[in-house]
Protein backbone atom coordinates (compact mmCIF):
# COMPACT_ATOMS: atom_id res chain seq x y z
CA UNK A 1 170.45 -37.55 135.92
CA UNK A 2 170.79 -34.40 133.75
CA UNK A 3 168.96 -34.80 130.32
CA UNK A 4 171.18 -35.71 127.64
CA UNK A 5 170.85 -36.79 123.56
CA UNK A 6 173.04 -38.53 121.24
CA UNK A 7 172.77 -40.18 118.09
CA UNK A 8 175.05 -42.70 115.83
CA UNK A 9 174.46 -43.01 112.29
CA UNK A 10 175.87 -46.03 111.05
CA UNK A 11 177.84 -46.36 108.12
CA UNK A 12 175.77 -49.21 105.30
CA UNK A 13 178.27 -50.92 103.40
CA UNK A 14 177.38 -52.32 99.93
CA UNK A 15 177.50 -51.57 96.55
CA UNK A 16 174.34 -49.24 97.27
CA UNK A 17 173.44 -46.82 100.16
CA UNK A 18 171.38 -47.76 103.09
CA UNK A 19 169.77 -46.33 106.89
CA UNK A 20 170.79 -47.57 110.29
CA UNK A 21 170.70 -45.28 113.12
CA UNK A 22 170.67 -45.78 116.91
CA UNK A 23 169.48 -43.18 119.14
CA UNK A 24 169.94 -42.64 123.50
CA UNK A 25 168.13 -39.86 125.24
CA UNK A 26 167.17 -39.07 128.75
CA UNK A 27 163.98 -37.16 129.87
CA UNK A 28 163.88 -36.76 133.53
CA UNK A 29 165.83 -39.38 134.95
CA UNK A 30 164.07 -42.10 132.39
CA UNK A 31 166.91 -43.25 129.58
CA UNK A 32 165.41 -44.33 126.06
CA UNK A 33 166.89 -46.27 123.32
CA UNK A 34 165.12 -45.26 120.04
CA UNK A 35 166.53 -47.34 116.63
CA UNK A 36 165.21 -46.21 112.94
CA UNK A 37 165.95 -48.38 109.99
CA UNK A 38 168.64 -51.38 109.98
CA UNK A 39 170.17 -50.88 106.77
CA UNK A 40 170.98 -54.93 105.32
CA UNK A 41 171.12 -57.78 107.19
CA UNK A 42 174.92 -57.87 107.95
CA UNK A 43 174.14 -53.86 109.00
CA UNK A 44 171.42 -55.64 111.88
CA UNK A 45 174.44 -57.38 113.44
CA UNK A 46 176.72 -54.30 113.52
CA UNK A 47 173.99 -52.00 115.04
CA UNK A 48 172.63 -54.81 117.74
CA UNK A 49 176.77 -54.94 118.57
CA UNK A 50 177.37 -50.97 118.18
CA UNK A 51 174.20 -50.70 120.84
CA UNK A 52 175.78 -52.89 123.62
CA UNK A 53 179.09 -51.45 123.42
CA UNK A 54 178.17 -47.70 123.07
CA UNK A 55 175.21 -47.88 125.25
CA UNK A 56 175.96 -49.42 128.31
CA UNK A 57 175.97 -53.07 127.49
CA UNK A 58 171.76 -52.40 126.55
CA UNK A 59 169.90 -55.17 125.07
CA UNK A 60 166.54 -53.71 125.08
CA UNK A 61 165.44 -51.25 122.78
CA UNK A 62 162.37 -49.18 123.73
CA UNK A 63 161.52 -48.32 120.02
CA UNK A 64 162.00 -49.50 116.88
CA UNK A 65 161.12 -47.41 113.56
CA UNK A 66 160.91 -48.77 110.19
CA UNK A 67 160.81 -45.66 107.55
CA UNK A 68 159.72 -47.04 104.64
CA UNK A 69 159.65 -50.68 103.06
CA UNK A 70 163.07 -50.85 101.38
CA UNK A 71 165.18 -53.40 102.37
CA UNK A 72 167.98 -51.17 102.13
CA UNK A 73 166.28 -50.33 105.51
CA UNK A 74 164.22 -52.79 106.50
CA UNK A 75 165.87 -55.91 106.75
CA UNK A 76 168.34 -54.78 109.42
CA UNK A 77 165.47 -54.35 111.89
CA UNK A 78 165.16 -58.27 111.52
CA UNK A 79 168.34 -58.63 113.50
CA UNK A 80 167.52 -55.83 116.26
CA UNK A 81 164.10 -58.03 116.51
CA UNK A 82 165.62 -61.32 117.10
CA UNK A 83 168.84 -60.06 119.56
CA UNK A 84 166.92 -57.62 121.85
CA UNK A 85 164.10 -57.37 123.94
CA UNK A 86 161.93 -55.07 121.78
CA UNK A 87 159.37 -52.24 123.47
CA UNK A 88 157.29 -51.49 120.18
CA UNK A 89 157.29 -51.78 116.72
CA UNK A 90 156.28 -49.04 114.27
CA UNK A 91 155.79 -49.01 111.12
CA UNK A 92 152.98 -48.51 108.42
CA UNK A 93 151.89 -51.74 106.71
CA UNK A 94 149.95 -51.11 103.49
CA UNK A 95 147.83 -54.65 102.96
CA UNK A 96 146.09 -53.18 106.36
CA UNK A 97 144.27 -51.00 104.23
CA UNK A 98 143.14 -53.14 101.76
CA UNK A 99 139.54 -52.65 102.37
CA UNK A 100 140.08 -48.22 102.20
CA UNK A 101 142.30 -48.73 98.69
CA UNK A 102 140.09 -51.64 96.98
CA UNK A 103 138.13 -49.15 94.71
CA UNK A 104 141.59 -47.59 93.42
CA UNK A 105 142.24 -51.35 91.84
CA UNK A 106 140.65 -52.61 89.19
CA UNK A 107 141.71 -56.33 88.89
CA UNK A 108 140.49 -57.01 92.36
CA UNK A 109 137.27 -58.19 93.62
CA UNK A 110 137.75 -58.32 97.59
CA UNK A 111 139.62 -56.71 99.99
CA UNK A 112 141.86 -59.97 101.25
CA UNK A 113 142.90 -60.72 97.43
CA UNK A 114 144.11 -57.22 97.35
CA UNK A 115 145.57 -57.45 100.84
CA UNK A 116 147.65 -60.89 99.65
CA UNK A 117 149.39 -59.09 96.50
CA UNK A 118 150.28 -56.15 98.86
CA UNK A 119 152.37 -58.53 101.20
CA UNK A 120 153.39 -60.02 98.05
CA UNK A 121 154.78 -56.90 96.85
CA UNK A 122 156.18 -55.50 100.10
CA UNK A 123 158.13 -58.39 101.40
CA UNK A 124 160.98 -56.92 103.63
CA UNK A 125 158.02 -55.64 105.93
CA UNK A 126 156.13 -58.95 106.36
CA UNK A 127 159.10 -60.53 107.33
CA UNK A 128 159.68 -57.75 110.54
CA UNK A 129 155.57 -58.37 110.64
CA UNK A 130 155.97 -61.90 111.19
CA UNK A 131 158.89 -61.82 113.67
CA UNK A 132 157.18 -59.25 115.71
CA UNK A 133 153.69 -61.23 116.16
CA UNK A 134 156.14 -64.03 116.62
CA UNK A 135 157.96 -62.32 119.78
CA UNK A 136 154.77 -60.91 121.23
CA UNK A 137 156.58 -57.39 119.64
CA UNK A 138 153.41 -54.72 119.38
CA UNK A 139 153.32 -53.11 116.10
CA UNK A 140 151.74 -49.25 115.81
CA UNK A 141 151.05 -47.00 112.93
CA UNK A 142 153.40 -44.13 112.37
CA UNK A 143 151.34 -42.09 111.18
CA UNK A 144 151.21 -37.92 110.94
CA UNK A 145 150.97 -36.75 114.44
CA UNK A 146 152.15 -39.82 116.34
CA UNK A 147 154.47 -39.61 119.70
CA UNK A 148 157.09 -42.13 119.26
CA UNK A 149 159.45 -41.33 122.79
CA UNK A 150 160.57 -38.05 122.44
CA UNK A 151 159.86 -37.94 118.86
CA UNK A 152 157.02 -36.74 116.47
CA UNK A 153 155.87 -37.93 113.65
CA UNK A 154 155.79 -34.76 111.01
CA UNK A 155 154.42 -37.20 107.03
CA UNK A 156 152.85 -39.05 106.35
CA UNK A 157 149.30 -38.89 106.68
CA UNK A 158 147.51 -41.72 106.53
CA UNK A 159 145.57 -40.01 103.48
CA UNK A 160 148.80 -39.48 101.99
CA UNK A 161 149.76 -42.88 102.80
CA UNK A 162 146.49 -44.27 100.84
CA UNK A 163 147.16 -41.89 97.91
CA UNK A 164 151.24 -43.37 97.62
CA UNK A 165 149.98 -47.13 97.90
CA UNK A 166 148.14 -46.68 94.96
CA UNK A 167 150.69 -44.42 92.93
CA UNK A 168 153.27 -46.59 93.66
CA UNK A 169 155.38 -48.62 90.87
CA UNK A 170 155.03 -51.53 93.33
CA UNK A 171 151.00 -51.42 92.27
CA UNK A 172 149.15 -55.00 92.12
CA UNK A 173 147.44 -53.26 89.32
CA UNK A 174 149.46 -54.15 86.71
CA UNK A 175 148.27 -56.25 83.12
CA UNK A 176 150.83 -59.09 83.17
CA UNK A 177 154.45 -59.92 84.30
CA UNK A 178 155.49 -59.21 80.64
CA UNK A 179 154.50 -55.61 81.01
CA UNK A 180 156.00 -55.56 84.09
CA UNK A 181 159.33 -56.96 82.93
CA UNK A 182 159.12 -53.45 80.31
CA UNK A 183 158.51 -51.11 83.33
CA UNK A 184 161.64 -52.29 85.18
CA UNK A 185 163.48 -52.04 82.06
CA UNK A 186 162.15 -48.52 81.53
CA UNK A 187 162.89 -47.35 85.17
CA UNK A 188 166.18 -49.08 84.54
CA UNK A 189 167.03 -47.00 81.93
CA UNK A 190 165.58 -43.79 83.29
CA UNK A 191 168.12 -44.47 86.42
CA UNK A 192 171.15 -44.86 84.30
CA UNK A 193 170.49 -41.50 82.34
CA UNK A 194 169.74 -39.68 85.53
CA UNK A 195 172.92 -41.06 86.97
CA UNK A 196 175.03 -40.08 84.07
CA UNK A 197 175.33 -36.57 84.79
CA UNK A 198 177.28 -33.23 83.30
CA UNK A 199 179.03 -31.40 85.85
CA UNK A 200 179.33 -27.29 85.28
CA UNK A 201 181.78 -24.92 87.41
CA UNK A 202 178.52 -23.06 89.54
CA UNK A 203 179.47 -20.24 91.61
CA UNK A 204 178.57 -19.76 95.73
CA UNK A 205 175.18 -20.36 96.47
CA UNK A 206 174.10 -21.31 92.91
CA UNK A 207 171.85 -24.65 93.08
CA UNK A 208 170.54 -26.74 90.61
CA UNK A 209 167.58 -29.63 90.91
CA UNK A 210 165.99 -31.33 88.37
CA UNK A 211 162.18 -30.81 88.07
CA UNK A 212 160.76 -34.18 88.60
CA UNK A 213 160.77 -35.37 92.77
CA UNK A 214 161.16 -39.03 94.29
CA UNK A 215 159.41 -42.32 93.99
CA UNK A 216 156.57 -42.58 95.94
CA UNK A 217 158.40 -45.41 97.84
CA UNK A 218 160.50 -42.93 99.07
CA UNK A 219 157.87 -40.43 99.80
CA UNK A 220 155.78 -42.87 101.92
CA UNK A 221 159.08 -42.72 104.48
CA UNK A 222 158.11 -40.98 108.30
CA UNK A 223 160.05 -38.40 108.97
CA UNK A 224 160.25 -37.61 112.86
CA UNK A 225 161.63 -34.43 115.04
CA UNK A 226 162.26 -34.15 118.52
CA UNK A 227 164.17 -31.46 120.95
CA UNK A 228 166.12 -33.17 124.06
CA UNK A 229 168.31 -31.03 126.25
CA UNK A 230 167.96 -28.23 123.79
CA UNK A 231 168.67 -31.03 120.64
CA UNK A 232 166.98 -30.55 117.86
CA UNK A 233 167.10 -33.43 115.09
CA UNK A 234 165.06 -34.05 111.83
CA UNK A 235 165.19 -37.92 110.59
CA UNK A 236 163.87 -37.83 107.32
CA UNK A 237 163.92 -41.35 105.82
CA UNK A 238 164.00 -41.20 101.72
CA UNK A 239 161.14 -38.70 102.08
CA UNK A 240 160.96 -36.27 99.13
CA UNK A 241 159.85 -32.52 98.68
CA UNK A 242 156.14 -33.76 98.87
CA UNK A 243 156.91 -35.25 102.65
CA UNK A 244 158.76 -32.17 103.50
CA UNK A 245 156.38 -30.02 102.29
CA UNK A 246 153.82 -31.83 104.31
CA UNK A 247 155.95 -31.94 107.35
CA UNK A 248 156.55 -27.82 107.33
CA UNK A 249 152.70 -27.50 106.87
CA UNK A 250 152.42 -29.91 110.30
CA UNK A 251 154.46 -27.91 112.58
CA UNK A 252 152.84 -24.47 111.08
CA UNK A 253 149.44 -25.56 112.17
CA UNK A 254 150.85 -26.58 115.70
CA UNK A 255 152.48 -22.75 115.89
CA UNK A 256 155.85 -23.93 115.25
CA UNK A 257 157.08 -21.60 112.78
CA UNK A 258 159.82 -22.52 109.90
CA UNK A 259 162.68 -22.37 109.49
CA UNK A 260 164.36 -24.23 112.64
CA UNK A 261 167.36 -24.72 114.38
CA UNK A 262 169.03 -28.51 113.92
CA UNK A 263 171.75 -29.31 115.39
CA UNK A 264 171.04 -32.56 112.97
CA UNK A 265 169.20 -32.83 109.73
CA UNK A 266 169.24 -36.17 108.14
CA UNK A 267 169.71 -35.28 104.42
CA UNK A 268 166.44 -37.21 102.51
CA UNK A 269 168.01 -40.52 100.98
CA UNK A 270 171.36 -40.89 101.04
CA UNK A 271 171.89 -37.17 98.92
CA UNK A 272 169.69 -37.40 96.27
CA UNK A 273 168.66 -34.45 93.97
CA UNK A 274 165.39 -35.82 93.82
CA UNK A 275 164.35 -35.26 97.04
CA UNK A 276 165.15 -31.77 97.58
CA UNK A 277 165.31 -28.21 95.50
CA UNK A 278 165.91 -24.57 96.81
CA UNK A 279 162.07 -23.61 97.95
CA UNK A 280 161.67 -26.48 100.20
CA UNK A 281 165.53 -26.06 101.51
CA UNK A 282 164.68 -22.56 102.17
CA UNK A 283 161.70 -23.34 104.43
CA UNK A 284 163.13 -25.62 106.32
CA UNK A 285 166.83 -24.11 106.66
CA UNK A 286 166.41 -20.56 105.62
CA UNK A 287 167.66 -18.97 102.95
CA UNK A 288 171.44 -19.15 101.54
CA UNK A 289 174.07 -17.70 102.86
CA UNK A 290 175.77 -14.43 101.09
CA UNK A 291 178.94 -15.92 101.57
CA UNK A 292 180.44 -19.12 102.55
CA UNK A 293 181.25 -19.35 106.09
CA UNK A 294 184.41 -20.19 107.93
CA UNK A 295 182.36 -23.00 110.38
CA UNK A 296 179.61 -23.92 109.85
CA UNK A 297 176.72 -24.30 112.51
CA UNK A 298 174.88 -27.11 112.48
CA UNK A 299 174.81 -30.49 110.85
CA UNK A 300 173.90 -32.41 107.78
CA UNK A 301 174.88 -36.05 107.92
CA UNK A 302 174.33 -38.64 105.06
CA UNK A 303 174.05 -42.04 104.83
CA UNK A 304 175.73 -42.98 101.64
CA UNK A 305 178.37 -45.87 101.13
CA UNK A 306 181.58 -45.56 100.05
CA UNK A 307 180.85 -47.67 97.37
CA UNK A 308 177.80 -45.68 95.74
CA UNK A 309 179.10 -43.25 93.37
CA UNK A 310 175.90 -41.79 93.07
CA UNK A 311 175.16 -40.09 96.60
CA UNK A 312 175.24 -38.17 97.96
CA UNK A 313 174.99 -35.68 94.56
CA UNK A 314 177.36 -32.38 94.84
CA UNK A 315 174.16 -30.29 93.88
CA UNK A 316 172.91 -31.36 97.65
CA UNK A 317 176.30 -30.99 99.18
CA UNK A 318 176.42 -27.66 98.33
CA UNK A 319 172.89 -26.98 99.05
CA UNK A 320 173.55 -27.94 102.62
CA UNK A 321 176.87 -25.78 102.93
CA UNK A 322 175.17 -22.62 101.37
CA UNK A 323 172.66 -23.04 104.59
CA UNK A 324 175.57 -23.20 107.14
CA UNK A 325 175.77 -26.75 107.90
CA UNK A 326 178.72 -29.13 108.42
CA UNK A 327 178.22 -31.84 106.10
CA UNK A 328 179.03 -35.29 107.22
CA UNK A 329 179.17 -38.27 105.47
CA UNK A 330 179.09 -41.98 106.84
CA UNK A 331 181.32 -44.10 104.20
CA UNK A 332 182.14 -46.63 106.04
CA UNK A 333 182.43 -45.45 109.63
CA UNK A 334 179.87 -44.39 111.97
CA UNK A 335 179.05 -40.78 112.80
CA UNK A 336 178.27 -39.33 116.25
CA UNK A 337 176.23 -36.49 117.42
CA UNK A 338 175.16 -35.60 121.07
CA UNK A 339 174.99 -33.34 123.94
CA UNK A 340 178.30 -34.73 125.58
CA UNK A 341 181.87 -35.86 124.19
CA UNK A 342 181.83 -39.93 124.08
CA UNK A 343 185.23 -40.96 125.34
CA UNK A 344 187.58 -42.66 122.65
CA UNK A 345 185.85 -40.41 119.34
CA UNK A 346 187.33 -37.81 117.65
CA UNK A 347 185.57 -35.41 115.73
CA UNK A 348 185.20 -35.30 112.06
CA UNK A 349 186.03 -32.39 109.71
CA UNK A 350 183.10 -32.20 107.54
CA UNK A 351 183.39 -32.27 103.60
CA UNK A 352 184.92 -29.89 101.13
CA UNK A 353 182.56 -27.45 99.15
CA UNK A 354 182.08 -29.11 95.55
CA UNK A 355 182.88 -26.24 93.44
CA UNK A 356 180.94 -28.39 90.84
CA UNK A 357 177.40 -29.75 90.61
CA UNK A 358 175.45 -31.63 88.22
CA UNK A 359 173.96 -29.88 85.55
């Protein structure tokens, strides 16, 4: 069987954004079927469905890849656990490292007590933990470095990892629920002003990011590559310009140099400005165009729902488009990428360049 690749984002349909994608590759006559994230629960059902109709009525998947802890892409997976025949689990779990992070927390006196509020605070991923042990599913780190099929893991580290436990807004260290209540009122707030944008008229290739990055949620995400029958694809979670950076600097000190070829790039959660800027764009995609091109020649797809007015942002439209990609939104329909046409889909004109951006 020649080798082939192909790869269906899913389109996550609520009021906010989410990740499903389902992956098939072949490597010398051995087929894989590779899922990362599930989006909601109601997004579990359509992938576990889109895999047995677009994959050759499969109900085993050989790997199964949960990015980060949101359960705008975690709780999906529960569905994809409980239909299929699962081949391994991977994901990173942070109470496992309880005993390595105790000293960063003041208020608690032993490992286990610190391991409890991490569960207690990371929900969406107990629940895949629990099924998994419950199914005899094995469950591996995906860690910097780890061989996942075909794919690499490029971030994070597990010292990184450590390091975004304990910087995270989701930290058992806090005083009292009352001062908690204030924080999510703050970051509520915050959210809202950052959402409420100016637009300004910017000319070709002008780009503008604001100066503060992602959560560290969203920078805890494992981003993977992998080449199959001359495919090259980035899946980058809601990583932010810390996990790319950290990614480049990975594939530098294995001789791979920067910037690459995609033929898919999975632009960082869902669009947002936060996750990108021009320097990091520039190492991973080269720099800007002098000119817009009439085609472009590779492509950027984004998860964002039709319903979520705030991805993905023009600013990282256009930063795409200035690098010569195709960008490709999902909005309520699934988009398709491989090495071969899939009878019955059409292709997809990609978007218009915004000849605005947020200021």
């Amino acid at each position: 069987m020649t080798d082939f690749f192909e790869i269906d984002f899913l389109g996550v349909e609520t009021d906010k954004s989410g990740d499903a994608i389902a992956i098939r590759y072949s490597r010398n006559g051995a087929t894989t079927i590779h899922v990362v994230d599930g989006g909601y629960l109601d997004t579990g059902d359509q992938l576990v469905d889109h895999i047995y109709a677009q994959y050759n009525h499969a109900t085993h998947v050989d790997h199964v890849v949960l990015t980060h802890p949101d359960q705008d892409h975690a709780n999906g997976l529960r569905k994809v656990l409980e239909r299929c025949t699962v081949g391994r689990l991977w994901m990173n779990r942070p109470w496992l490292y309880a005993a390595d992070l105790l000293h960063r927390f003041s208020r608690f006196q032993s490992a286990e007590s610190l391991a409890k509020r991490l569960r207690e605070a990371y929900p969406a991923s107990v629940k895949l933990e629990e099924l998994a042990i419950a199914k005899g599913i094995p469950i591996s780190e995906a860690f910097q470095g780890a061989q996942i099929g075909a794919f690499v893991v490029l971030t994070p580290s597990k010292a990184r990892f450590l390091d975004l436990i304990a910087e995270s807004q989701k930290t058992p260290d806090v005083v009292s629920s009352e001062s908690a209540t204030l924080d999510s009122i703050v970051e509520a707030v915050a959210k809202a002003l950052k959402s409420a944008a100016n637009f300004v008229r910017s000319k070709w290739g002008e780009e503008i990011f604001p100066a503060d990055g992602t959560s560290s949620e969203n920078e805890m995400s494992v981003v993977q590559i992998a080449t199959v029958a001359s495919f090259t694809t980035l899946l980058t979670g809601d990583t932010g310009r810390d996990g790319l950076t950290e990614a480049a600097d990975f594939l530098i000190a294995r001789g791979i140099s920067l910037p690459l070829k995609f033929e898919v790039f999975q632009v960082p959660h869902h669009g947002g400005r936060h996750n990108v800027n021009t320097a990091v764009l520039d190492r991973w995609l080269g720099a800007r165009l002098p000119s817009k091109p009439e085609k472009g020649t590779w492509n950027a797809v984004c998860s964002s729902a039709l319903k979520d007015k705030d991805h993905p942002r023009k600013s990282v439209k256009r930063a795409m488009i200035h690098r010569g990609a195709n960008f490709t939104e999902t909005e309520g329909k699934a988009v398709r990428f491989g090495t071969f046409v899939r009878p019955g889909w059409t292709a997809l004109s990609p978007s218009a360049y915004p000849e605005d951006q947020e200021e």
